[in-house]
Protein backbone atom coordinates (compact mmCIF):
# COMPACT_ATOMS: atom_id res chain seq x y z
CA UNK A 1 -37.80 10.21 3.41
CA UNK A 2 -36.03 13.33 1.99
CA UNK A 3 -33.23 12.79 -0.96
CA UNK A 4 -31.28 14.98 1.71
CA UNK A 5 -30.88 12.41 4.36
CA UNK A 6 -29.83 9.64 1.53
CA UNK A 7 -27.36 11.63 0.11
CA UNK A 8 -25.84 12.25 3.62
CA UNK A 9 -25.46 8.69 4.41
CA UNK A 10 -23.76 7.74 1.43
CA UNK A 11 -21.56 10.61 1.41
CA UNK A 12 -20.25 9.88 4.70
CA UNK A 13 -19.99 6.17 4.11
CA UNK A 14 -17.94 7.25 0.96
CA UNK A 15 -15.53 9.31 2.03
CA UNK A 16 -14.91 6.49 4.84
CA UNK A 17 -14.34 3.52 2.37
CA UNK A 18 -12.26 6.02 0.64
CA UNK A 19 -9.99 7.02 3.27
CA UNK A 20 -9.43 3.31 4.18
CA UNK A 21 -8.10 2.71 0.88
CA UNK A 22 -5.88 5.53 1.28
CA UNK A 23 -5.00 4.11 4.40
CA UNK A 24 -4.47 0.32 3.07
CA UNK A 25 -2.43 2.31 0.13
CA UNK A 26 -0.08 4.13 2.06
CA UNK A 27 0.65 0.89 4.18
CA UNK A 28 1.36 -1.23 1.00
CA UNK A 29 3.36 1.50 -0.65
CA UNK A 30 5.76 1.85 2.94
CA UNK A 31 6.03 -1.96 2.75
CA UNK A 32 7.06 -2.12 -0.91
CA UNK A 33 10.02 1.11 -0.07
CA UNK A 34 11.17 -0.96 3.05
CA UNK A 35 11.47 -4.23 1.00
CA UNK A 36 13.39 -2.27 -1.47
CA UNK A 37 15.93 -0.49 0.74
CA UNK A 38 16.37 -4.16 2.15
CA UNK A 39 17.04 -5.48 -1.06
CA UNK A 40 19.39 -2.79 -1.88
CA UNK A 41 21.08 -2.94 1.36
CA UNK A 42 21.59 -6.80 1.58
CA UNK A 43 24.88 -7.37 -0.32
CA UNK A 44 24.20 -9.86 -3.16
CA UNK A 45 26.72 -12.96 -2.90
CA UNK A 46 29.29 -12.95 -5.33
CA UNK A 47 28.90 -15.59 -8.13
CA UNK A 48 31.70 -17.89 -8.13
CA UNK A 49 32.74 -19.42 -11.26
CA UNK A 50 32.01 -23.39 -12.52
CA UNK A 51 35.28 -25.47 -10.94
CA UNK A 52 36.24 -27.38 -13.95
């Protein structure tokens, strides 16, 4: 059992749990900009005033 081979392992295991969060990031982030360019684009209903 070398420190080598450890290191390797976790390394590798790392970077892959890192770029999944990257991944899961960049998903969120594109869903949060589409949700806001549909908020923007939906035009808001006027507000009509109290008949009294």
């Amino acid at each position: 059992m070398g420190k080598d081979g450890g290191k390797d392992g976790t390394k590798i295991s790392r970077e892959e749990r890192l770029a999944a969060q990257l991944r899961e990031n960049l998903h969120r982030r594109k869903a949060q900009a589409r949700a806001m360019t549909q908020e923007s684009a939906a035009p808001a209903l006027p507000k009509t005033p109290p008949s009294g």
